[in-house]
Every structure is written in structure tokens, then in C-alpha cells.
N, C-alpha and C. Protein backbone atom coordinates (compact mmCIF):
# COMPACT_ATOMS: atom_id res chain seq x y z
N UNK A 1 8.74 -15.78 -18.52
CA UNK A 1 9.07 -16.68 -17.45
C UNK A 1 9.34 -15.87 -16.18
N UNK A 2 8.89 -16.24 -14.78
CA UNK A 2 8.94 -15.62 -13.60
C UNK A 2 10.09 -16.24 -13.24
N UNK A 3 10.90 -15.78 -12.56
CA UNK A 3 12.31 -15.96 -12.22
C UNK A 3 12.65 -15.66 -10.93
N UNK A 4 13.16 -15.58 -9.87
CA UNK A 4 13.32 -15.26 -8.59
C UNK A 4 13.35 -16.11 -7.54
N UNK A 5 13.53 -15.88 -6.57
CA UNK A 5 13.08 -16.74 -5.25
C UNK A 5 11.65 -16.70 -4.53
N UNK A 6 11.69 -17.70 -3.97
CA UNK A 6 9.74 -17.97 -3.47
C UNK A 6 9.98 -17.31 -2.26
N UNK A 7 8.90 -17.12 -1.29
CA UNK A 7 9.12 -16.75 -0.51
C UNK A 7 8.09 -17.80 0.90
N UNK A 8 7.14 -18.30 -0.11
CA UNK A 8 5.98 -19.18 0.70
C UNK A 8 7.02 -20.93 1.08
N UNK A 9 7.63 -20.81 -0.06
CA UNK A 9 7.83 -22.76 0.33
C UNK A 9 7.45 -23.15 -0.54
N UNK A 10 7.29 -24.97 -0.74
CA UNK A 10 6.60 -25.61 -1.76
C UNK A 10 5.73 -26.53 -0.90
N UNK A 11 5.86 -26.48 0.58
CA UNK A 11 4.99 -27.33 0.58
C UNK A 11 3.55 -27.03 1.46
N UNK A 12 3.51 -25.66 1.16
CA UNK A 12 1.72 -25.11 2.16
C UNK A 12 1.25 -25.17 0.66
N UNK A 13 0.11 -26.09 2.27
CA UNK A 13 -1.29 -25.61 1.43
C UNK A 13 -2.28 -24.57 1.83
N UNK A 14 -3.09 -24.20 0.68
CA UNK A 14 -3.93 -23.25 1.16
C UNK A 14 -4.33 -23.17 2.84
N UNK A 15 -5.27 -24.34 3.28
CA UNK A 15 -5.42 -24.41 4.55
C UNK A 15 -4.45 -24.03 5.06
N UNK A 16 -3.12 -24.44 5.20
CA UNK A 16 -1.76 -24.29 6.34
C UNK A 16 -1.43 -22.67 6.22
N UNK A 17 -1.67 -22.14 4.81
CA UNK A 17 -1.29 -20.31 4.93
C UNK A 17 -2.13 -19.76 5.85
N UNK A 18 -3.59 -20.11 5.48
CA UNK A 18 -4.56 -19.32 6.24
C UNK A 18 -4.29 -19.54 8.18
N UNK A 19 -4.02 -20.52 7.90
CA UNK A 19 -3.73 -21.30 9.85
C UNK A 19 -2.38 -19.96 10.49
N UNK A 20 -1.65 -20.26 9.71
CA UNK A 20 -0.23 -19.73 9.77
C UNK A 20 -0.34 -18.38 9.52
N UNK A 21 -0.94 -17.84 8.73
CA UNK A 21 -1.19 -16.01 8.78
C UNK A 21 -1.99 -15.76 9.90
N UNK A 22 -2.77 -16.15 10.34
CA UNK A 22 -4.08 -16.26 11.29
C UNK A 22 -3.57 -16.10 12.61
N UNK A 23 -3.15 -17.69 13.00
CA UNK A 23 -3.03 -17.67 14.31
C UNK A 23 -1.56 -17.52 14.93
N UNK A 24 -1.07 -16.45 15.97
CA UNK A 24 -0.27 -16.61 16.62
C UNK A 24 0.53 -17.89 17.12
N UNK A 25 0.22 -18.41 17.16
CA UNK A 25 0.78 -19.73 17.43
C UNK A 25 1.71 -20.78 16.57
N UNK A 26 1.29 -20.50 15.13
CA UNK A 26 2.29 -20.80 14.35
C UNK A 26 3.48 -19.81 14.39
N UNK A 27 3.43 -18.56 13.92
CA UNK A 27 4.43 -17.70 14.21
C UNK A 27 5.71 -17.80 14.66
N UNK A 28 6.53 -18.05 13.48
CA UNK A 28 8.26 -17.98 13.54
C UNK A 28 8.62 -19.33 13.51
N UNK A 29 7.37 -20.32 13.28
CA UNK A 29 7.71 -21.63 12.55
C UNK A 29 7.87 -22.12 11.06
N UNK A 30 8.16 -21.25 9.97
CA UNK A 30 8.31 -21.10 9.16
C UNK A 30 7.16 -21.10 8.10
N UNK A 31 7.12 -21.45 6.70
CA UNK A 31 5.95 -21.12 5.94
C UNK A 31 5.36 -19.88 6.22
N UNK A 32 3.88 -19.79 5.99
CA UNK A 32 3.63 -18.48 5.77
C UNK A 32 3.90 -17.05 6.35
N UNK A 33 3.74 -17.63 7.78
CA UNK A 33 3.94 -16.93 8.64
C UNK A 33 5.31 -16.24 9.20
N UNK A 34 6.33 -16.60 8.47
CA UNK A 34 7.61 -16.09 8.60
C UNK A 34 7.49 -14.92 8.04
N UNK A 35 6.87 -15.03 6.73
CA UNK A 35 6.92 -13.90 5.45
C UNK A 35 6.02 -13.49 5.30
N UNK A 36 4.83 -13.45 6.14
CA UNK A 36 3.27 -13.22 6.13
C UNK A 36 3.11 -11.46 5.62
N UNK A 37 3.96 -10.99 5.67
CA UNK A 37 4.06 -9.44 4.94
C UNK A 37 4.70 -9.44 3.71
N UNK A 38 5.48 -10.58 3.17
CA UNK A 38 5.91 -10.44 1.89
C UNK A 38 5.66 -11.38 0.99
N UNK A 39 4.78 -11.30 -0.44
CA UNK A 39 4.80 -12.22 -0.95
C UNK A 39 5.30 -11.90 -2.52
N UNK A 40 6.26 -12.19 -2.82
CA UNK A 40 6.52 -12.50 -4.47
C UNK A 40 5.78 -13.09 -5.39
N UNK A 41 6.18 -12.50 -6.89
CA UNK A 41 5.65 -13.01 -7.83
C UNK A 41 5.71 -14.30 -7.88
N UNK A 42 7.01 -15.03 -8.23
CA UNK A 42 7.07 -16.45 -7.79
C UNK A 42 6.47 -16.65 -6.96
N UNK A 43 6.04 -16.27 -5.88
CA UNK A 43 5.32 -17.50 -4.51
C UNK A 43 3.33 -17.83 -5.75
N UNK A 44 3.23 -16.30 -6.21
CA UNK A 44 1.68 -16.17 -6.78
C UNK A 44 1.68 -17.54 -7.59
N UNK A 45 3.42 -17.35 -9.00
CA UNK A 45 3.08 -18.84 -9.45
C UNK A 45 3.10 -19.97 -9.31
N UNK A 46 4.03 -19.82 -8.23
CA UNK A 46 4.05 -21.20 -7.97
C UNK A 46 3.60 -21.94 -7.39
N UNK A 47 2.52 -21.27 -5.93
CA UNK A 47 1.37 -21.73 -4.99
C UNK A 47 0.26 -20.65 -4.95
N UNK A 48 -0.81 -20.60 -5.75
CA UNK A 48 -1.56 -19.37 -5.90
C UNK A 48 -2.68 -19.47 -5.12
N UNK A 49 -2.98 -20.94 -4.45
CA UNK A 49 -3.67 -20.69 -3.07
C UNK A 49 -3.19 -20.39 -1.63
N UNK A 50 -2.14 -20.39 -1.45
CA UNK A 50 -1.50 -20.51 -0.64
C UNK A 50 -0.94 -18.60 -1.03
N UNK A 51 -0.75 -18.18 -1.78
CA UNK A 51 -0.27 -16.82 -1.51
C UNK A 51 -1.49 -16.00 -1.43
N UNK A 52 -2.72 -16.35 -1.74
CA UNK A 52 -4.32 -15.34 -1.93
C UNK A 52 -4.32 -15.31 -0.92
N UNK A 53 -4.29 -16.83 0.28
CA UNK A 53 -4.47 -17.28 1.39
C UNK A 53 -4.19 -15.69 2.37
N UNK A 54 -2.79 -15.51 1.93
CA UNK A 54 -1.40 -14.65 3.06
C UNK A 54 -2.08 -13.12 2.48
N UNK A 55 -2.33 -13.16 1.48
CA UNK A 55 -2.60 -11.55 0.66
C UNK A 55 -3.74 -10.92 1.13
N UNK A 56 -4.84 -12.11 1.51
CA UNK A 56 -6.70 -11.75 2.36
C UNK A 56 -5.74 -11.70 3.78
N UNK A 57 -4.82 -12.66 4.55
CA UNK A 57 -4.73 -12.23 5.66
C UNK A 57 -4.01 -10.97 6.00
N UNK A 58 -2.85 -10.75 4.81
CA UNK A 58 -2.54 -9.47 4.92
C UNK A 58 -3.23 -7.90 4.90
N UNK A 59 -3.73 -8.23 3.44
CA UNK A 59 -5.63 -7.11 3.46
C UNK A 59 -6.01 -6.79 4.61
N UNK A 60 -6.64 -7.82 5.02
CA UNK A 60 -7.47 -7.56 6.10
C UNK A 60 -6.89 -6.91 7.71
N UNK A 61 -5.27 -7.91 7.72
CA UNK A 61 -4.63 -6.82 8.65
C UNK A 61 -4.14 -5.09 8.63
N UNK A 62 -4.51 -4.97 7.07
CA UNK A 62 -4.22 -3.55 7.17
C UNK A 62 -4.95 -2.40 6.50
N UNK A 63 -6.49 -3.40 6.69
CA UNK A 63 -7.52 -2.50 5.96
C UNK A 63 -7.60 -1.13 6.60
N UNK A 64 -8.02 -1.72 8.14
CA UNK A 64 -8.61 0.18 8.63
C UNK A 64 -7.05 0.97 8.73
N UNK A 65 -5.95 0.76 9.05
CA UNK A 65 -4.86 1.69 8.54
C UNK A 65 -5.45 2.74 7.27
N UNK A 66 -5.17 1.61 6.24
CA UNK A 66 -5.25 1.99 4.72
C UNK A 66 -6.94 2.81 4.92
N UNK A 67 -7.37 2.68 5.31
CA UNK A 67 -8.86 3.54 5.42
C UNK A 67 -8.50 4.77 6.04
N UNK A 68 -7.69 4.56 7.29
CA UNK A 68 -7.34 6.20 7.99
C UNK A 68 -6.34 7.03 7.21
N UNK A 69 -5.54 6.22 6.43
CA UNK A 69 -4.84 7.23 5.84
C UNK A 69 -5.13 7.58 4.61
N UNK A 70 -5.79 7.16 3.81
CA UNK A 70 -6.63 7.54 2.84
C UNK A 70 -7.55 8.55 2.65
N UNK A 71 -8.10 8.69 4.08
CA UNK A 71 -9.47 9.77 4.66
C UNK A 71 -7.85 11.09 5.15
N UNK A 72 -7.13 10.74 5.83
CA UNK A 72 -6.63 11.93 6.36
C UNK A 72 -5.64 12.49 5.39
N UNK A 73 -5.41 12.18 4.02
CA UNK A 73 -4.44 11.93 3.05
C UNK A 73 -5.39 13.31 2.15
N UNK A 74 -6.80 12.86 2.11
CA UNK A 74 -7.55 14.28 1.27
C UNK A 74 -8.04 15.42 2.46
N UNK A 75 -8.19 14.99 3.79
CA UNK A 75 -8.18 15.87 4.66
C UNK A 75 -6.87 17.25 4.70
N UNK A 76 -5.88 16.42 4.48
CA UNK A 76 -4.58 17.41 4.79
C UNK A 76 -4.01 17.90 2.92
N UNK A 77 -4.84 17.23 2.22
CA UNK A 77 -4.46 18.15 1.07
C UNK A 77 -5.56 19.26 1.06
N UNK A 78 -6.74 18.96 1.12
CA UNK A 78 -7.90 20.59 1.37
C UNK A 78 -7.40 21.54 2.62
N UNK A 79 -6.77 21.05 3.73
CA UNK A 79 -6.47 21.86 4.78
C UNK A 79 -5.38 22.74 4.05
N UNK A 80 -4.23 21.98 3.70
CA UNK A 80 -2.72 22.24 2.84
C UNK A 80 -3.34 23.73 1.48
N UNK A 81 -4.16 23.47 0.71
CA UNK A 81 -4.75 24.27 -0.26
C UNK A 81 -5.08 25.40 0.50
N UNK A 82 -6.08 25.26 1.21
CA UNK A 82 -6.33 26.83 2.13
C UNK A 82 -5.70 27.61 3.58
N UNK A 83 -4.62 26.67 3.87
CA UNK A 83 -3.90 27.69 4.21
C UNK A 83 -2.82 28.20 2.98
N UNK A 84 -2.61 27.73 2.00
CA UNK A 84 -1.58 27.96 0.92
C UNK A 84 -2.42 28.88 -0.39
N UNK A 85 -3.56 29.06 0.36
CA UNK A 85 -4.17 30.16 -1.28
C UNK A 85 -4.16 31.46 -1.21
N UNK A 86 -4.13 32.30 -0.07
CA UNK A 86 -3.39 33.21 0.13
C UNK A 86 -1.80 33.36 -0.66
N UNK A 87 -1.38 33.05 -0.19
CA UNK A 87 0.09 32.92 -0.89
C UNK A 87 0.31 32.72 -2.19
N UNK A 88 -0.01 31.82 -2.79
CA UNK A 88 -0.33 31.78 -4.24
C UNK A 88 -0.91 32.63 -4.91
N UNK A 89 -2.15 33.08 -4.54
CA UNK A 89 -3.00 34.40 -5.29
C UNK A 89 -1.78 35.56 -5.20
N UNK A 90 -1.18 35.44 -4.28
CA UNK A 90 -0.19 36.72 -4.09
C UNK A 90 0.80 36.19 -5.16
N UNK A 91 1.25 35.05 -5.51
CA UNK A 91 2.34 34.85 -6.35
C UNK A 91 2.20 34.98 -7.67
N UNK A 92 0.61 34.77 -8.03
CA UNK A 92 0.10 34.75 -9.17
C UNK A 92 -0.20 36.20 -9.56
N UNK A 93 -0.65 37.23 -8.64
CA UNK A 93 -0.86 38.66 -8.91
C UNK A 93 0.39 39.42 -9.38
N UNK A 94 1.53 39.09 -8.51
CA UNK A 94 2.61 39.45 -8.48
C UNK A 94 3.58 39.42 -9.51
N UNK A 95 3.57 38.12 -9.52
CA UNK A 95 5.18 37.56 -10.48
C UNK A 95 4.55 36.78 -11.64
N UNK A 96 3.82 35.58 -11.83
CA UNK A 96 3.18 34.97 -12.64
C UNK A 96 2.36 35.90 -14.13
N UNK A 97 1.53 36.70 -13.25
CA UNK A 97 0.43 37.42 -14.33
C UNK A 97 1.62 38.61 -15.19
N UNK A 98 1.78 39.06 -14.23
CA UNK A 98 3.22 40.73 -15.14
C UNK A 98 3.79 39.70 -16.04
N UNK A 99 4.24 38.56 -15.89
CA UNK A 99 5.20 37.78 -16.70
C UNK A 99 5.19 36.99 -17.78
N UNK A 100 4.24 36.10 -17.49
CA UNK A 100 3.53 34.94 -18.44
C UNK A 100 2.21 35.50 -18.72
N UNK A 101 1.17 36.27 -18.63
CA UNK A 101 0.36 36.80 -18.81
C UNK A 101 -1.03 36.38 -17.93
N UNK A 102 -1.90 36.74 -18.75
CA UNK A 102 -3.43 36.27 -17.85
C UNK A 102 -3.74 34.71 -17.85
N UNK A 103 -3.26 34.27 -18.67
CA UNK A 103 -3.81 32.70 -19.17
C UNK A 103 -2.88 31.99 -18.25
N UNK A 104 -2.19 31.90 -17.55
CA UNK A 104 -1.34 31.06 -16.92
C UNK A 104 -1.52 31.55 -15.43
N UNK A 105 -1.47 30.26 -14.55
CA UNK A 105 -1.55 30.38 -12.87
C UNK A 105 -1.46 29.24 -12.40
N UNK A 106 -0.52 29.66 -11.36
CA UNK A 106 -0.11 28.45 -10.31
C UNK A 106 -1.54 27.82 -9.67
């Protein structure tokens, strides 16, 4: 059993989420658009057109974000690796190999 508080209402409908995530103009009149960034499990069961509705308008408001930081997220771990392999080869020559032997490396 899902348990909690809603966060949509009981009384949008699909149409009224999509209106209300959408357009500025509803905005800070309550229903979707109050909570248009948060939706609970309860809201999924208890109005599951009405929360897909808020979840595509949410998606879609934060696709290309989620695209730039995704791309610059493996950018700055390959950058992060080669300025950091110097250092490591040195840690591994050094302290690692004399210690734990050949089979083991950072």
C-alpha cells in the first residue's frame, strides 16, 4: 500500500496538468503547477495521467541541462585521469608495487 501525501490534488485532469505545467499563466494557481517539479508516489497512484502529464513537462524542461552535464560529466573524468596519471604511476612505482607486489595497482 502507497501511503503519503499527494502532491497533484484530486481534481486535475490530464488536460489541466499539461495546461498548468505548460503555460505561465496558470502558475501559482495551484494544481500542477504549484508542484510542477515535484511529484510523489501517491500523486503516480492516485492520478497517473495527470502526474505523466507534469513528468513529460518536467523531462522536457530539463532535457538539454541533463544532456550538458552528462557530456561534460565524461569530459572532466578523461581530463581528471590524465592530469592524475602521472601521479599515480609514481604512487604505484613507489609505495604500491615494493608493498603489495606486481599484481596490484591503483
Amino acid at each position: 500500500m502507497i501511503t503519503g501525501q499527494a502532491d497533484l490534488g484530486s481534481g486535475v485532469t490530464s488536460a489541466q496538468a499539461v495546461d498548468w505545467a505548460t503555460n505561465p499563466y496558470y502558475a501559482g494557481q495551484g494544481g500542477a503547477a504549484a508542484t510542477a517539479q515535484q511529484i510523489s508516489l501517491g500523486d503516480i497512484i492516485q492520478n497517473p495521467g495527470a502526474s505523466m502529464a507534469v513528468l513529460g513537462a518536467n523531462l522536457q524542461s530539463s532535457l538539454i541541462p541533463m544532456a550538458l552535464q552528462t557530456a561534460m560529466t565524461g569530459v572532466s573524468f578523461r581530463l581528471a585521469r590524465r592530469l592524475l596519471s602521472r601521479p599515480l604511476r609514481s604512487i604505484n612505482a613507489n609505495l604500491v608495487k615494493p608493498a603489495l607486489g606486481s599484481g596490484v595497482a591503483l
